[in-house]
C-alpha atoms as a PDB file:
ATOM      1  CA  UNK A   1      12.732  34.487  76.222  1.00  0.00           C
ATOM      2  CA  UNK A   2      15.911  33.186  77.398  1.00  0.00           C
ATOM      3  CA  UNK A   3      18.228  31.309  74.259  1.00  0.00           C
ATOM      4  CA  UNK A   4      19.243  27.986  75.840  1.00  0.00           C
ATOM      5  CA  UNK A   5      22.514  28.530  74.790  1.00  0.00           C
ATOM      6  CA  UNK A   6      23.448  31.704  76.673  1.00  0.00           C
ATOM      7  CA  UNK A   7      23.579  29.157  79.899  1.00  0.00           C
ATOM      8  CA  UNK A   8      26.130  26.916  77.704  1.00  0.00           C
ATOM      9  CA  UNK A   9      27.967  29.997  76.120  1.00  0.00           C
ATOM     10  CA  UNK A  10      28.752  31.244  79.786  1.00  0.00           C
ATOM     11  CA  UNK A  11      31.907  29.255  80.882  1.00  0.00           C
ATOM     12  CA  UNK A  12      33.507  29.412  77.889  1.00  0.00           C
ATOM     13  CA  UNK A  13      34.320  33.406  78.240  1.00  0.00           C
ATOM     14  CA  UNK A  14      37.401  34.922  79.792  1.00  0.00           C
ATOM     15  CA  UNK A  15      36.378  36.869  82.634  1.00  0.00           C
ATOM     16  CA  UNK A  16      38.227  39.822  83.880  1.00  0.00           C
ATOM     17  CA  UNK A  17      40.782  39.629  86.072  1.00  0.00           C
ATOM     18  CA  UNK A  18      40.904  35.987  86.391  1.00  0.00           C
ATOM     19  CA  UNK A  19      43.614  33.181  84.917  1.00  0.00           C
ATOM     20  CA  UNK A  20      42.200  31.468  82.061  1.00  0.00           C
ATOM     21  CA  UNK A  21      43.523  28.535  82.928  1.00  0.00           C
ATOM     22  CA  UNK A  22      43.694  26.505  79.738  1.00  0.00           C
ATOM     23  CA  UNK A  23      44.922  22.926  81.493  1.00  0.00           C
ATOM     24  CA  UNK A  24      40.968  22.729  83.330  1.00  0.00           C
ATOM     25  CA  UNK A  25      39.154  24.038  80.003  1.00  0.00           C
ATOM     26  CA  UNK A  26      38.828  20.281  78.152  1.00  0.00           C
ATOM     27  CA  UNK A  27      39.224  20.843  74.430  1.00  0.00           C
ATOM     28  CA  UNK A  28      37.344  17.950  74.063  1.00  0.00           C
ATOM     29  CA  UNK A  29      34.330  19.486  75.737  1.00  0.00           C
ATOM     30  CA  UNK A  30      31.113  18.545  74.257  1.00  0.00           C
ATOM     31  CA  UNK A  31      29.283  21.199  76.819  1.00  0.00           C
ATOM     32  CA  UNK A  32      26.285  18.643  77.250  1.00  0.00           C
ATOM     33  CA  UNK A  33      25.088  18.884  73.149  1.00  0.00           C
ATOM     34  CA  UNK A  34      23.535  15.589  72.587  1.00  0.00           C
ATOM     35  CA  UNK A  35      25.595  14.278  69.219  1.00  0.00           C
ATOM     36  CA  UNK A  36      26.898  16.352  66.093  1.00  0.00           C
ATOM     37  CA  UNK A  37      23.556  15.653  64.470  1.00  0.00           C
ATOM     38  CA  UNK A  38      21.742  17.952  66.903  1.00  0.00           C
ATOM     39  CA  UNK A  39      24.596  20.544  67.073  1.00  0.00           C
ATOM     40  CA  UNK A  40      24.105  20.957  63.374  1.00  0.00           C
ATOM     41  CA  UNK A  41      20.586  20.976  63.347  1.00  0.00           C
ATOM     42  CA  UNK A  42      20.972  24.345  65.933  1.00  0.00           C
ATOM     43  CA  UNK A  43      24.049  25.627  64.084  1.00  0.00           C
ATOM     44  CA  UNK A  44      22.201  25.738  60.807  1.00  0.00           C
ATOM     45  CA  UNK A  45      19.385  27.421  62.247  1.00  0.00           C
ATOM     46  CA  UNK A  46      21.519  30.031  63.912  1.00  0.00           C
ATOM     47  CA  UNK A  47      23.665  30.522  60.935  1.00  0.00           C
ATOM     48  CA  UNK A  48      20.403  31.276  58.665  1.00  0.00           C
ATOM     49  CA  UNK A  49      19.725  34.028  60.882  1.00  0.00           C
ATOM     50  CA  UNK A  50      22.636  35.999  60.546  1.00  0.00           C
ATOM     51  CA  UNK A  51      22.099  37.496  56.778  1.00  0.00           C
ATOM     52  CA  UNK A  52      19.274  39.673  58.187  1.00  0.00           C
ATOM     53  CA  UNK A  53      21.539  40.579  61.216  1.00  0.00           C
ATOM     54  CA  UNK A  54      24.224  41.508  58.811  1.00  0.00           C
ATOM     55  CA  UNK A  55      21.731  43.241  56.399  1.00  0.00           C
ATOM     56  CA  UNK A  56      20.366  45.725  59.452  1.00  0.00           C
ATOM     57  CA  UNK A  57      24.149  46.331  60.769  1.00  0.00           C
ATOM     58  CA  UNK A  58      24.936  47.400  57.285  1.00  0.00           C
ATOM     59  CA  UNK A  59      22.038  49.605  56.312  1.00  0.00           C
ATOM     60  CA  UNK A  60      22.315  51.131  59.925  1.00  0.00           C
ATOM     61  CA  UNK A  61      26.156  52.076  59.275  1.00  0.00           C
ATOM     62  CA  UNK A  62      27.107  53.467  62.721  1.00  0.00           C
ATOM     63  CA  UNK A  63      28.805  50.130  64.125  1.00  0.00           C
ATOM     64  CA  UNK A  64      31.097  47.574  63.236  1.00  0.00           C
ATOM     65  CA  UNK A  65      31.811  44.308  64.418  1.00  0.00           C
ATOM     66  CA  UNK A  66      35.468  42.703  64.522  1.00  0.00           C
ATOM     67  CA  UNK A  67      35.858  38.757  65.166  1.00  0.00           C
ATOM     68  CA  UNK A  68      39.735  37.709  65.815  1.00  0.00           C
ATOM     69  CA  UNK A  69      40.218  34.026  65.192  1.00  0.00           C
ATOM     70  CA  UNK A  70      43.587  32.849  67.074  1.00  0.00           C
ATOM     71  CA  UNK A  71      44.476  29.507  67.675  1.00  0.00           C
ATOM     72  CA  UNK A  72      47.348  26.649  66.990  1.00  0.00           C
ATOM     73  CA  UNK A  73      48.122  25.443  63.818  1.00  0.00           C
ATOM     74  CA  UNK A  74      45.011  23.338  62.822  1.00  0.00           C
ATOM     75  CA  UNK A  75      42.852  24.273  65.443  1.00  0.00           C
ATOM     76  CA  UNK A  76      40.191  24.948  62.508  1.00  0.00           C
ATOM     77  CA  UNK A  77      40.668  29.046  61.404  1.00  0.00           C
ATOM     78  CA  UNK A  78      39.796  28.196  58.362  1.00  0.00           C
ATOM     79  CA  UNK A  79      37.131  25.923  59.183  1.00  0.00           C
ATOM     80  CA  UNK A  80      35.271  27.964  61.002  1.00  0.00           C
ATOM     81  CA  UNK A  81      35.462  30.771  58.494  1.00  0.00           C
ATOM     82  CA  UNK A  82      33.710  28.438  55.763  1.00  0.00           C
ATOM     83  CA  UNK A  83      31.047  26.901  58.122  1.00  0.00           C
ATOM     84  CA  UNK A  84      30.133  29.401  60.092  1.00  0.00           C
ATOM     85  CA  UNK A  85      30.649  32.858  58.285  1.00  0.00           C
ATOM     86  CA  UNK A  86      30.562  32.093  54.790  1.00  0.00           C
ATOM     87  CA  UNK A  87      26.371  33.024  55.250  1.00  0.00           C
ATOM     88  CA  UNK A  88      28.021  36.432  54.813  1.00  0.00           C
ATOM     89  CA  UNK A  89      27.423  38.846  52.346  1.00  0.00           C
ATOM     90  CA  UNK A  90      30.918  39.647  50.996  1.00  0.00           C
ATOM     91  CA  UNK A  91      29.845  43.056  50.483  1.00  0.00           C
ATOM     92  CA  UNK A  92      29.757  43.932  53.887  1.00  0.00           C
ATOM     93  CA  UNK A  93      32.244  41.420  55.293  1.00  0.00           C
ATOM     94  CA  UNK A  94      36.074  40.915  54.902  1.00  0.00           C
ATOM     95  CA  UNK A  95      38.751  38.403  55.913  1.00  0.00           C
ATOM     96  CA  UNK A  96      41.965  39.808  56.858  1.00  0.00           C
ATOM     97  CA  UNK A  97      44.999  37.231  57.101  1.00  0.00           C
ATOM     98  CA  UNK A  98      48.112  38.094  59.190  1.00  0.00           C
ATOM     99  CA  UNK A  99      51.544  36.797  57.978  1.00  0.00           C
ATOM    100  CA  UNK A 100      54.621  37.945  58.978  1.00  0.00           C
ATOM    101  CA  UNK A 101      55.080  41.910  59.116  1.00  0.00           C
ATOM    102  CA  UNK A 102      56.505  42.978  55.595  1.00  0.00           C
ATOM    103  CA  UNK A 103      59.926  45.457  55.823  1.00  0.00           C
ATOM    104  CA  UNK A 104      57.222  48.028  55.538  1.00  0.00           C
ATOM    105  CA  UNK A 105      55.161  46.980  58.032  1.00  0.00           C
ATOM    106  CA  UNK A 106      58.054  46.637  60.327  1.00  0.00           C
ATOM    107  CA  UNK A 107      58.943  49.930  60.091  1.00  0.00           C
ATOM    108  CA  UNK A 108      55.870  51.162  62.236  1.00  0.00           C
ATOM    109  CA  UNK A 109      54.738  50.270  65.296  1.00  0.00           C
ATOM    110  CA  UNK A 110      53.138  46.679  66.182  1.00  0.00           C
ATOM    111  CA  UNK A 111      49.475  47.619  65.730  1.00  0.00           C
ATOM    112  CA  UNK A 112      50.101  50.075  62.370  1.00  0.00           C
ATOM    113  CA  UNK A 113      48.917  47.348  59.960  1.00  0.00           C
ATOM    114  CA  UNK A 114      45.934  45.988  62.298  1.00  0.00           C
ATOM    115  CA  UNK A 115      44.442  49.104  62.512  1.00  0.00           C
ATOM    116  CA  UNK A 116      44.298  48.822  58.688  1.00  0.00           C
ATOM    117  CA  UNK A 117      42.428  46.253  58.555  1.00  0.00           C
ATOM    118  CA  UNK A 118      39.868  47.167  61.117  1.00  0.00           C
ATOM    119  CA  UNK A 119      36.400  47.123  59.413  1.00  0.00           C
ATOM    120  CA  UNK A 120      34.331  50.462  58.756  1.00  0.00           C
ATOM    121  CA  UNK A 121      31.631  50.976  60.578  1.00  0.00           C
ATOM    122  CA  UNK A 122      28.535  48.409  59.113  1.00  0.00           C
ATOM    123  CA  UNK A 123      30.685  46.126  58.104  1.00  0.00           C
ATOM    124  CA  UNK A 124      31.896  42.638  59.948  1.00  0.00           C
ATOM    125  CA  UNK A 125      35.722  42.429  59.671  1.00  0.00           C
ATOM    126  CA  UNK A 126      37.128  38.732  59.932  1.00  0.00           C
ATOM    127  CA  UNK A 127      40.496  38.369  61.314  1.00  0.00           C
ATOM    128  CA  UNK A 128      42.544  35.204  60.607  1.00  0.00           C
ATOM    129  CA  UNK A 129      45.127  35.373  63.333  1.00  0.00           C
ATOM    130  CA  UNK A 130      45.489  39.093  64.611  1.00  0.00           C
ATOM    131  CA  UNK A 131      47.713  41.368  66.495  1.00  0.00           C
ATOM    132  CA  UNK A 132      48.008  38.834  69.251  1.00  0.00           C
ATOM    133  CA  UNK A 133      50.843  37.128  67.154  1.00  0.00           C
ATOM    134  CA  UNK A 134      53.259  39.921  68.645  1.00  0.00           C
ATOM    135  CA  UNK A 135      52.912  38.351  72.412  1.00  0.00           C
ATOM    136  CA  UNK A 136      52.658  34.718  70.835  1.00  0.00           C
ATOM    137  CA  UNK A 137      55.514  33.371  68.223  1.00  0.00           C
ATOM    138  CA  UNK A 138      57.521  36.645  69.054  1.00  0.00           C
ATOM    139  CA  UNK A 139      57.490  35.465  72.831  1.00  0.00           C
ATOM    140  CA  UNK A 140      58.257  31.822  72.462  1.00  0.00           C
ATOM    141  CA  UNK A 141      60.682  32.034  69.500  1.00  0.00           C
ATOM    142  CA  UNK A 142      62.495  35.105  71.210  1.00  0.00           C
ATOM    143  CA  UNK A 143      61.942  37.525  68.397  1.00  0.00           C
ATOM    144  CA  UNK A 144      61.767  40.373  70.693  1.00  0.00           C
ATOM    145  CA  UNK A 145      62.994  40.890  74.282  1.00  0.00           C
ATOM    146  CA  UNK A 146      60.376  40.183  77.073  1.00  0.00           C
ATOM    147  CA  UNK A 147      61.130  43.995  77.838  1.00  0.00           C
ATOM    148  CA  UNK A 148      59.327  44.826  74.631  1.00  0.00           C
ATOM    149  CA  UNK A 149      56.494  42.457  74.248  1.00  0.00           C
ATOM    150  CA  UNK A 150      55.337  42.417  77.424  1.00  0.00           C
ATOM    151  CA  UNK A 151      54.400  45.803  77.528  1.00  0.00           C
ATOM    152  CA  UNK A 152      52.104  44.985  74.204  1.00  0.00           C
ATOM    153  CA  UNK A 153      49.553  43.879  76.791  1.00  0.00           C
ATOM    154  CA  UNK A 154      48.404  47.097  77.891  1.00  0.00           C
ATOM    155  CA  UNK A 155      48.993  48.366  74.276  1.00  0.00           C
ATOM    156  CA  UNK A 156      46.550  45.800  73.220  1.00  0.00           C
ATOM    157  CA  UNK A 157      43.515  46.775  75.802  1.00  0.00           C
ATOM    158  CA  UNK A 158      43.946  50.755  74.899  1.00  0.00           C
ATOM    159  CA  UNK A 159      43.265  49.892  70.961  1.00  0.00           C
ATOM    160  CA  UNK A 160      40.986  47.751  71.603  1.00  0.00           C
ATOM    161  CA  UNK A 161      39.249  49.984  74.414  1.00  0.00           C
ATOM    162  CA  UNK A 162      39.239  52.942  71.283  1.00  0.00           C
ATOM    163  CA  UNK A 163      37.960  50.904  68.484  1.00  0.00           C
ATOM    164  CA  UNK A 164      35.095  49.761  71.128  1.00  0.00           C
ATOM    165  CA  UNK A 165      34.617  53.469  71.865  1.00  0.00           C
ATOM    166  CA  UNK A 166      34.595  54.307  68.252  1.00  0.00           C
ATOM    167  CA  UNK A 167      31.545  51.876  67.383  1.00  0.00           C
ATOM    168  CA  UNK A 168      33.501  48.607  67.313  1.00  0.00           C
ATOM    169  CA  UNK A 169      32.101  45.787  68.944  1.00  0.00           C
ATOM    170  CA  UNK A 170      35.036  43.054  69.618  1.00  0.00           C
ATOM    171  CA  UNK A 171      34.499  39.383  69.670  1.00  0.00           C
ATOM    172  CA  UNK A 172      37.658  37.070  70.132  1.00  0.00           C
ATOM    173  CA  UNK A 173      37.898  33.856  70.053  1.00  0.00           C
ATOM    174  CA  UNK A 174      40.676  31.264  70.994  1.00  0.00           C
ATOM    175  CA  UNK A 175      40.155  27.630  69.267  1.00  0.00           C
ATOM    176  CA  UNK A 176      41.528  25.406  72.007  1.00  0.00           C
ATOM    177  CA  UNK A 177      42.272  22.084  70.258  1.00  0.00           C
ATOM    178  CA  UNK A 178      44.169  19.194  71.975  1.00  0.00           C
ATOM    179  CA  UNK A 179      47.917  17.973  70.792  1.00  0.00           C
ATOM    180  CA  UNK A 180      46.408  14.586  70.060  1.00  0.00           C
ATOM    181  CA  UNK A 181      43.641  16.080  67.795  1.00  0.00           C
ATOM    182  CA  UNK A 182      46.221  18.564  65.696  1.00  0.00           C
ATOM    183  CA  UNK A 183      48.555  15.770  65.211  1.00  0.00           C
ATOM    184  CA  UNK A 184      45.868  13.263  63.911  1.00  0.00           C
ATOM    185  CA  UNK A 185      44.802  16.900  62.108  1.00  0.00           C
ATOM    186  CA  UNK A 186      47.894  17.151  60.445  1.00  0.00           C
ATOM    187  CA  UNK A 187      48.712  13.757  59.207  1.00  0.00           C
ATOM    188  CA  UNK A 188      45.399  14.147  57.440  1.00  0.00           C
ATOM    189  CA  UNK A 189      46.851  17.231  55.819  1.00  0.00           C
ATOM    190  CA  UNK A 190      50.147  15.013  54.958  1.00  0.00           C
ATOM    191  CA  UNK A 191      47.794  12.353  53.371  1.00  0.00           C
ATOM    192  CA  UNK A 192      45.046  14.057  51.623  1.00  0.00           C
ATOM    193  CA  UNK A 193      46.367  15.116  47.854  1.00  0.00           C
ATOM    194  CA  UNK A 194      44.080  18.338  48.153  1.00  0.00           C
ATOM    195  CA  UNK A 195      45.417  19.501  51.809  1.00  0.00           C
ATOM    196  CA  UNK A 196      48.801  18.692  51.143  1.00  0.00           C
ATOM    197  CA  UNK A 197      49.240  22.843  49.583  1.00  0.00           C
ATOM    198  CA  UNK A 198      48.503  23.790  53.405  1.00  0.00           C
ATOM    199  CA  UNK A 199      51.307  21.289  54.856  1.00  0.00           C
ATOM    200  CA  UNK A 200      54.419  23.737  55.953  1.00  0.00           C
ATOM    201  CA  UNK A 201      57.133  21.802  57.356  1.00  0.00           C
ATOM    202  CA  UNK A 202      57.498  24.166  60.432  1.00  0.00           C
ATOM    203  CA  UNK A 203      53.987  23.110  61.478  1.00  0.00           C
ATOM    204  CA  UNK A 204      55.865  20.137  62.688  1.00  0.00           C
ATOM    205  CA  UNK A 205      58.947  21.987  64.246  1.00  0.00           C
ATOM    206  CA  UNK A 206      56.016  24.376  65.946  1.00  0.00           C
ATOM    207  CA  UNK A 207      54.994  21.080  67.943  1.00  0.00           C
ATOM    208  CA  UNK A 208      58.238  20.979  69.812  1.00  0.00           C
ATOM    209  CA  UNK A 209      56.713  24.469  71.472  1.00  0.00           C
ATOM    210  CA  UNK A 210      53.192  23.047  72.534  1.00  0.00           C
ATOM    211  CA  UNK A 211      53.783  23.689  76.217  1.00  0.00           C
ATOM    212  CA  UNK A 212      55.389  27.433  75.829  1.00  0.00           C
ATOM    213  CA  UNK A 213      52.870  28.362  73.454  1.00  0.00           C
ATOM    214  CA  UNK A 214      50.137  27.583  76.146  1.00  0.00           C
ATOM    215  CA  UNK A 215      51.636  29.698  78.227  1.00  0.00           C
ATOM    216  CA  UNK A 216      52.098  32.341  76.105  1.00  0.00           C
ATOM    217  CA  UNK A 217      47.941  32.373  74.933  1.00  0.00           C
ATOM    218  CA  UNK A 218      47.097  31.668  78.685  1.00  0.00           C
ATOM    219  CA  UNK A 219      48.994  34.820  79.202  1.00  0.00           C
ATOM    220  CA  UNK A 220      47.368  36.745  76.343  1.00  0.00           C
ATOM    221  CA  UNK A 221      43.913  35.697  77.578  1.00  0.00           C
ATOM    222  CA  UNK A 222      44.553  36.233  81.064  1.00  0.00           C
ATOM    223  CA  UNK A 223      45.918  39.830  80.616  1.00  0.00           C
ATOM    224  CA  UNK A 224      43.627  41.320  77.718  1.00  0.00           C
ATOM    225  CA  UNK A 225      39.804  40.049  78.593  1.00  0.00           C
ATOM    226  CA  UNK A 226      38.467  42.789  78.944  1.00  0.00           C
ATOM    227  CA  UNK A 227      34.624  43.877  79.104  1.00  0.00           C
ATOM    228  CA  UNK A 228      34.983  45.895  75.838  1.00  0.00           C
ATOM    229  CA  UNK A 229      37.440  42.747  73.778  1.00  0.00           C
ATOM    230  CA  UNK A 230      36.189  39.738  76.051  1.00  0.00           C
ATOM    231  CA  UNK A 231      38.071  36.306  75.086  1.00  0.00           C
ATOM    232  CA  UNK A 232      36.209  32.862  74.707  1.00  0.00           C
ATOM    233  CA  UNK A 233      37.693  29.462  75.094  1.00  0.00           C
ATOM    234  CA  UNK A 234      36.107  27.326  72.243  1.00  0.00           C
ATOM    235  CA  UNK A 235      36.523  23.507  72.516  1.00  0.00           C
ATOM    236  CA  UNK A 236      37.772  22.781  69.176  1.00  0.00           C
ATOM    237  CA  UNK A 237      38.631  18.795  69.513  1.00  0.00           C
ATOM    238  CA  UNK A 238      35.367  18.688  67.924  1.00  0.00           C
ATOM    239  CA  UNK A 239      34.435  20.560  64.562  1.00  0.00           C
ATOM    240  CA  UNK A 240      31.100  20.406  65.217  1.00  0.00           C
ATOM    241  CA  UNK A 241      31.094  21.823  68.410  1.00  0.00           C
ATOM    242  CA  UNK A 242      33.240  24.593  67.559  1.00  0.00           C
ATOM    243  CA  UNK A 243      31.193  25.921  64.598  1.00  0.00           C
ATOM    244  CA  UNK A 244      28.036  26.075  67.356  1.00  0.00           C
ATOM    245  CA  UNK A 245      29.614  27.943  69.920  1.00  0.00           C
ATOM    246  CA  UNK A 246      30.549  30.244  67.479  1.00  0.00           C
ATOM    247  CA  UNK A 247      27.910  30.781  65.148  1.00  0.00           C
ATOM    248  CA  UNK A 248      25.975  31.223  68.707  1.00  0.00           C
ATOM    249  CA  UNK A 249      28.195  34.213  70.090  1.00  0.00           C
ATOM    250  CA  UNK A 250      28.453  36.033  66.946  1.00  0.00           C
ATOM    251  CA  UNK A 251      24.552  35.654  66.855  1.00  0.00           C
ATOM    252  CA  UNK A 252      24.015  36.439  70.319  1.00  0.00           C
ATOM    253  CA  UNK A 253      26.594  39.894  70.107  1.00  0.00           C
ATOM    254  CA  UNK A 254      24.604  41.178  66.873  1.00  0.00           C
ATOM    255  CA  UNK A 255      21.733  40.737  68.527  1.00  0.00           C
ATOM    256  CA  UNK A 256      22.663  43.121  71.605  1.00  0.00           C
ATOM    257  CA  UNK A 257      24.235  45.748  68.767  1.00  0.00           C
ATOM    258  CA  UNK A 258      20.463  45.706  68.192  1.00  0.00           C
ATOM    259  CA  UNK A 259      21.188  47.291  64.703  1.00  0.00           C
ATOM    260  CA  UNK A 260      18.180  49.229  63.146  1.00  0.00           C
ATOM    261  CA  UNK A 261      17.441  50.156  59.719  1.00  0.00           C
ATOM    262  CA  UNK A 262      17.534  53.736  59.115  1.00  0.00           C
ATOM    263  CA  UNK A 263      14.583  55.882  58.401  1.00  0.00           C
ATOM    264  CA  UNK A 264      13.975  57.139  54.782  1.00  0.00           C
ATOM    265  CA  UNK A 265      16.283  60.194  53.625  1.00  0.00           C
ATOM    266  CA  UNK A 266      13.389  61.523  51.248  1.00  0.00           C
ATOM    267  CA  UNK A 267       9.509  61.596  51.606  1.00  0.00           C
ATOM    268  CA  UNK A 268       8.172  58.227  49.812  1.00  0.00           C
ATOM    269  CA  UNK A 269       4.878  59.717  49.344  1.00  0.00           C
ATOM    270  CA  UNK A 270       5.569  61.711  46.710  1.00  0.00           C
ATOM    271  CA  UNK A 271       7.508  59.222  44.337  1.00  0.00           C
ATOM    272  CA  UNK A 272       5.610  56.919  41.698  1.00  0.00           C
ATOM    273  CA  UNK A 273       7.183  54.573  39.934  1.00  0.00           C
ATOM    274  CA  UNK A 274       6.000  54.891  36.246  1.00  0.00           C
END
């Protein structure tokens, strides 16, 4: 039976080879859902279902699945960490948070502390921002010469091309949210007593870079889609939206791992419980 949403789910993925394009991809996009009261109605039933996807990847324990989060400051990281994933048993899940590189960290190479963080195999690792931070900010605030970043590209697809090789299915996922929305986003954040702790005063300053920044992710998606790490373009104007594209892909890509549970390691016939 074909899922109603794969026909939906289609035009929002990066495909190889081609620009992304992010001024024709409308963040506002409401991809022809009828209403947030029947988005949630499909987002809750898709959500329900991925405990017993989880459970089977983690009894199986020969794959892994990795889901980078990227987007601008409010595009809804977070968000869509507590809506969609938080289903999860924390067992076999993590969330993995990149800030800038410590003096350690900065004393290997780009990727060094990713890899780190990349989850074992029947687990679902969660990143919150990722290794594509070292051809964003370090591109637009000139932390590095284009001579250096720009080769992190091709860097990018060979790690990702070995953890797919080594049992590590990639999902990636860009939160494309208007300027409009994240200012009315962050004014919220300014006037709501329990948001104000996430309110950083260079999330302002960051807006003077709106139109570099877009170049620099249109770039990122452009060059590292790949058919092991494919990107996808999630309208993000609208929260509700967001969460069921999402919850639909990550859904959709456990259910082509196709994890199974493992056969018994002892004969069962022979044990009685007294």
């Amino acid at each position: 039976m074909v899922d109603p949403m794969d026909k939906i789910l289609q035009p929002l993925k990066v495909h190889p080879g081609i620009k992304a394009k992010l001024a024709v991809r409308d963040p506002g996009d409401t991809l022809g859902i009828k209403g947030k009261t029947a988005a949630q109605t499909r987002t809750d039933r898709i959500i329900s279902e991925l405990p017993a996807l989880q459970r089977r990847l983690y009894a199986e324990g020969r794959q892994a699945l990795l889901i980078l989060l990227q987007g601008m400051d409010a595009s809804g990281k977070d968000g869509t960490i507590r809506n969609v994933m938080s289903v999860l048993n924390p067992q076999g899940c993590h969330v993995m948070s990149f800030k800038p590189p410590t003096t350690e960290e900065q004393s290997h190479d780009f990727l060094w502390r990713v890899h780190r963080g990349v989850p074992a195999k029947g687990e679902i690792g969660i990143f919150n921002r990722s290794h594509y931070e070292d051809v964003l900010i370090v591109r637009v605030r000139g932390l590095v010469p284009k001579a250096v970043w720009s080769k992190r590209f091709r860097q990018i697809n060979d790690f990702e091309r070995l953890l797919s090789e080594s049992g590590v299915r990639i999902l990636k996922f860009f939160l494309h949210l208007s300027p409009e929305e994240q200012k009315v986003r962050l004014q919220e954040r300014l006037d709501d007593p329990e948001k104000q702790w996430k309110v950083d005063p260079a999330d302002a300053k960051e807006r003077e870079y709106w139109k570099p920044y877009q170049a620099a992710y249109e770039a990122a998606l452009t060059e590292c889609s790949t058919p092991w790490a494919p990107w996808y373009v999630i309208p993000s104007d609208r929260k509700w939206i967001r969460n069921l594209t999402v919850a639909s892909l990550i859904r959709k890509t456990l259910e082509e791992m196709d994890p199974r549970y493992p056969k018994a390691a002892h004969d069962l016939s022979s044990i009685r419980i007294p």
